[in-house]
C-alpha atoms as a PDB file:
ATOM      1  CA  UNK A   1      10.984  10.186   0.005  1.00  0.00           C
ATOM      2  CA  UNK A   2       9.496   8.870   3.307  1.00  0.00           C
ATOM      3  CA  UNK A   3      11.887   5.380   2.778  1.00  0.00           C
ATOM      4  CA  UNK A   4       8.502   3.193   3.654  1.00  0.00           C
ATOM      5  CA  UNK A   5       8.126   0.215   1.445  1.00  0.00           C
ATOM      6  CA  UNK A   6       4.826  -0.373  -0.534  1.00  0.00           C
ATOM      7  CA  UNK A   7       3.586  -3.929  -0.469  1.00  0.00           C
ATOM      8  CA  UNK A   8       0.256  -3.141  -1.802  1.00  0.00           C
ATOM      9  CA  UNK A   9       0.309  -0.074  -4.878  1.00  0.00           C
ATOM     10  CA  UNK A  10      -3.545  -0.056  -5.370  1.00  0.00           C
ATOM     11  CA  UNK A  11      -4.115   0.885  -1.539  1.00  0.00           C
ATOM     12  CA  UNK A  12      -0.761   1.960  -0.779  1.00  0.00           C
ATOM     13  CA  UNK A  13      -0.223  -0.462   2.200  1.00  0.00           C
ATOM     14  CA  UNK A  14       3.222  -0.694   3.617  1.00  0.00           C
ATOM     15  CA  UNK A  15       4.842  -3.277   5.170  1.00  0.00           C
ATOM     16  CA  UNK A  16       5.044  -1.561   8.699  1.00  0.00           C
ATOM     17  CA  UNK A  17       1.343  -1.399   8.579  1.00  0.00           C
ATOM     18  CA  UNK A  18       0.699  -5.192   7.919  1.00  0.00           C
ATOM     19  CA  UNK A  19       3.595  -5.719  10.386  1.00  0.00           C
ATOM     20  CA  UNK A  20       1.631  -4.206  13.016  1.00  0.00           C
ATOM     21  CA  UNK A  21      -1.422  -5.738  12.277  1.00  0.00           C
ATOM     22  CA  UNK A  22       0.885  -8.934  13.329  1.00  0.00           C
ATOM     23  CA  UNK A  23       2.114  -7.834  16.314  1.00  0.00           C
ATOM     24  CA  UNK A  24      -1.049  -7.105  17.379  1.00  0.00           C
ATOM     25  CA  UNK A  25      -2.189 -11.056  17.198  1.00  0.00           C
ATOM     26  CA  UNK A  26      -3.777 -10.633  13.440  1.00  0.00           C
ATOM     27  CA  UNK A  27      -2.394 -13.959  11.943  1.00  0.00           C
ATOM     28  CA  UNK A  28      -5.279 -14.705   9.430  1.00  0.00           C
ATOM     29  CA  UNK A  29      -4.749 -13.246   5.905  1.00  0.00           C
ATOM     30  CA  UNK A  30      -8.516 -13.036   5.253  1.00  0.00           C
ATOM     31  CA  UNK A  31      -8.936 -10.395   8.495  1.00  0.00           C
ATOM     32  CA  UNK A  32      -6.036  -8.620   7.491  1.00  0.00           C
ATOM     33  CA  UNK A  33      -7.172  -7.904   3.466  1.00  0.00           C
ATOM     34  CA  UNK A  34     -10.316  -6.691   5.292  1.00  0.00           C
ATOM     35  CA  UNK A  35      -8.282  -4.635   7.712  1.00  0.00           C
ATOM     36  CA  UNK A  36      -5.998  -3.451   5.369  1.00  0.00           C
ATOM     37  CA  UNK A  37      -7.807  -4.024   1.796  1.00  0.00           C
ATOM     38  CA  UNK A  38      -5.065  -5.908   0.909  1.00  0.00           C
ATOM     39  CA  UNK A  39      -5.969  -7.337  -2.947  1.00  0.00           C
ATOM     40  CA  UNK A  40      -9.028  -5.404  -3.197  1.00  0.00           C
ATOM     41  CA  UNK A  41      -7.489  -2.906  -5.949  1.00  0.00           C
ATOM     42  CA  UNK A  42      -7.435  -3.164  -9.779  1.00  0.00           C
ATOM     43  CA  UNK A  43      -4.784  -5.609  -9.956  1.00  0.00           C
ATOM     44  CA  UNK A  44      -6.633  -8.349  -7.480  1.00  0.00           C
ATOM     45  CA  UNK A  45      -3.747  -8.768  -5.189  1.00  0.00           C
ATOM     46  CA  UNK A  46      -1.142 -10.149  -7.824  1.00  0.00           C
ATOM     47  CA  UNK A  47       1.538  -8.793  -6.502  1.00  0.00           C
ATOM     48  CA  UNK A  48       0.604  -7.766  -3.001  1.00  0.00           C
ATOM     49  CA  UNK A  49      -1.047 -11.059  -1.544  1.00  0.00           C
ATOM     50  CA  UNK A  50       2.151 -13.275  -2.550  1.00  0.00           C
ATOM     51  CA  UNK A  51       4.415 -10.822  -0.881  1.00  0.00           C
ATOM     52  CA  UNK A  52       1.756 -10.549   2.359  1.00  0.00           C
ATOM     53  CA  UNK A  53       1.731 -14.185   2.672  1.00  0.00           C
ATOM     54  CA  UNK A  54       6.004 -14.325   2.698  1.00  0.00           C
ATOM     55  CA  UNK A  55       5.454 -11.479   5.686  1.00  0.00           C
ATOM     56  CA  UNK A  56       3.106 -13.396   7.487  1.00  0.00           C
ATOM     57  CA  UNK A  57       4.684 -16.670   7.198  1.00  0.00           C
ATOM     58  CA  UNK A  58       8.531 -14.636   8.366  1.00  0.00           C
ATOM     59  CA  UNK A  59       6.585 -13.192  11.290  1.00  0.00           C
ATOM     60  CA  UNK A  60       4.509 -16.480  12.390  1.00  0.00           C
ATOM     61  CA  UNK A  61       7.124 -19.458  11.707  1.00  0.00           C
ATOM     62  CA  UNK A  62       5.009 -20.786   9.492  1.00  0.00           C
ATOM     63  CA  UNK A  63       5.742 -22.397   5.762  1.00  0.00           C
ATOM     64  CA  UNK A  64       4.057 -19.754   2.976  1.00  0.00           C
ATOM     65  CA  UNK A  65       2.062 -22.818   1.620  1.00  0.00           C
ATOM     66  CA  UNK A  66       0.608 -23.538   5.459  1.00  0.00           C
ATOM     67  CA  UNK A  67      -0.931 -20.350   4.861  1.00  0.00           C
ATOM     68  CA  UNK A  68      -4.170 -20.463   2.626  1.00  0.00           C
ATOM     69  CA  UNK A  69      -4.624 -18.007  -0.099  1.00  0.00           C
ATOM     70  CA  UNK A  70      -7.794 -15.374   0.798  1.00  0.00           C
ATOM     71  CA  UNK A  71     -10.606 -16.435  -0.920  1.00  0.00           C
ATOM     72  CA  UNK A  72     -12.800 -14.764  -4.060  1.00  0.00           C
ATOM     73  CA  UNK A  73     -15.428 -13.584  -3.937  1.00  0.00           C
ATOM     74  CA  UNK A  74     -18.003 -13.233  -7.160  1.00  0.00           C
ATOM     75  CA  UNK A  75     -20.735 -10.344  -7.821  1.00  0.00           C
ATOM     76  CA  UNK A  76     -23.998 -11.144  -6.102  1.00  0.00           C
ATOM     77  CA  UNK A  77     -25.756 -10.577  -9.069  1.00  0.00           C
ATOM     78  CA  UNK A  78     -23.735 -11.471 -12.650  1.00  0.00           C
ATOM     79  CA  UNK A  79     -22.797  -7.651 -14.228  1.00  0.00           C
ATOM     80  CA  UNK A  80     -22.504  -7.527 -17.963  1.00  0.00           C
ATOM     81  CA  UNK A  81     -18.620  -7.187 -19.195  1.00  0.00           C
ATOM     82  CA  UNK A  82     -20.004  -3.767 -20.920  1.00  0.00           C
ATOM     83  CA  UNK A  83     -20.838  -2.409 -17.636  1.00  0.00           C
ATOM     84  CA  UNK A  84     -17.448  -2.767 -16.058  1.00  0.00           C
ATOM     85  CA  UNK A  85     -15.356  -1.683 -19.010  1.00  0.00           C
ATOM     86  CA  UNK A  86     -18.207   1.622 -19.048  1.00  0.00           C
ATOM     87  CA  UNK A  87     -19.154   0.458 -22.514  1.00  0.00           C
ATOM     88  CA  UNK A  88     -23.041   0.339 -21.751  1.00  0.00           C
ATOM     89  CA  UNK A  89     -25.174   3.619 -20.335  1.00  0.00           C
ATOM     90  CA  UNK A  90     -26.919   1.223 -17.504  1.00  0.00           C
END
């Protein structure tokens, strides 16, 4: 067991690495789920974007709701439900 703690299971981020990210002057959530890919796994950053938020607001002083969620983005082009699930051939 390496003792790191997981913030983020899908991409197996840990909390040194968003803690660095920090240090380093990276304050905005939105630059570090592109750093880190933070929320961009199967479960949409349910659990990892709350608990990123409560590390960025410890490290910068700030309140959690000063900090604004990342925002969502939808397909370019509208993809059939069949698709995703692999219940169509295209």
């Amino acid at each position: 067991m390496s003792g790191k703690v997981i913030i983020c299971r899908c991409n197996d981020v840990t909390v040194e690495e968003i803690e660095a990210l920090i240090d380093e002057g990276v304050t905005d959530i939105e630059e570090i789920k592109r750093l880190l890919r933070i929320g961009m796994g199967p479960c949409q950053g349910r659990t990892c974007i709350p608990l990123v938020m409560a590390i960025l607001a410890r490290k910068t002083g700030k309140k959690p709701d000063e900090i604004p969620l990342p925002r969502a983005r939808v397909p370019i082009r509208p993809v059939r439900v069949e698709v995703l699930v692999g219940g169509d051939d295209e």
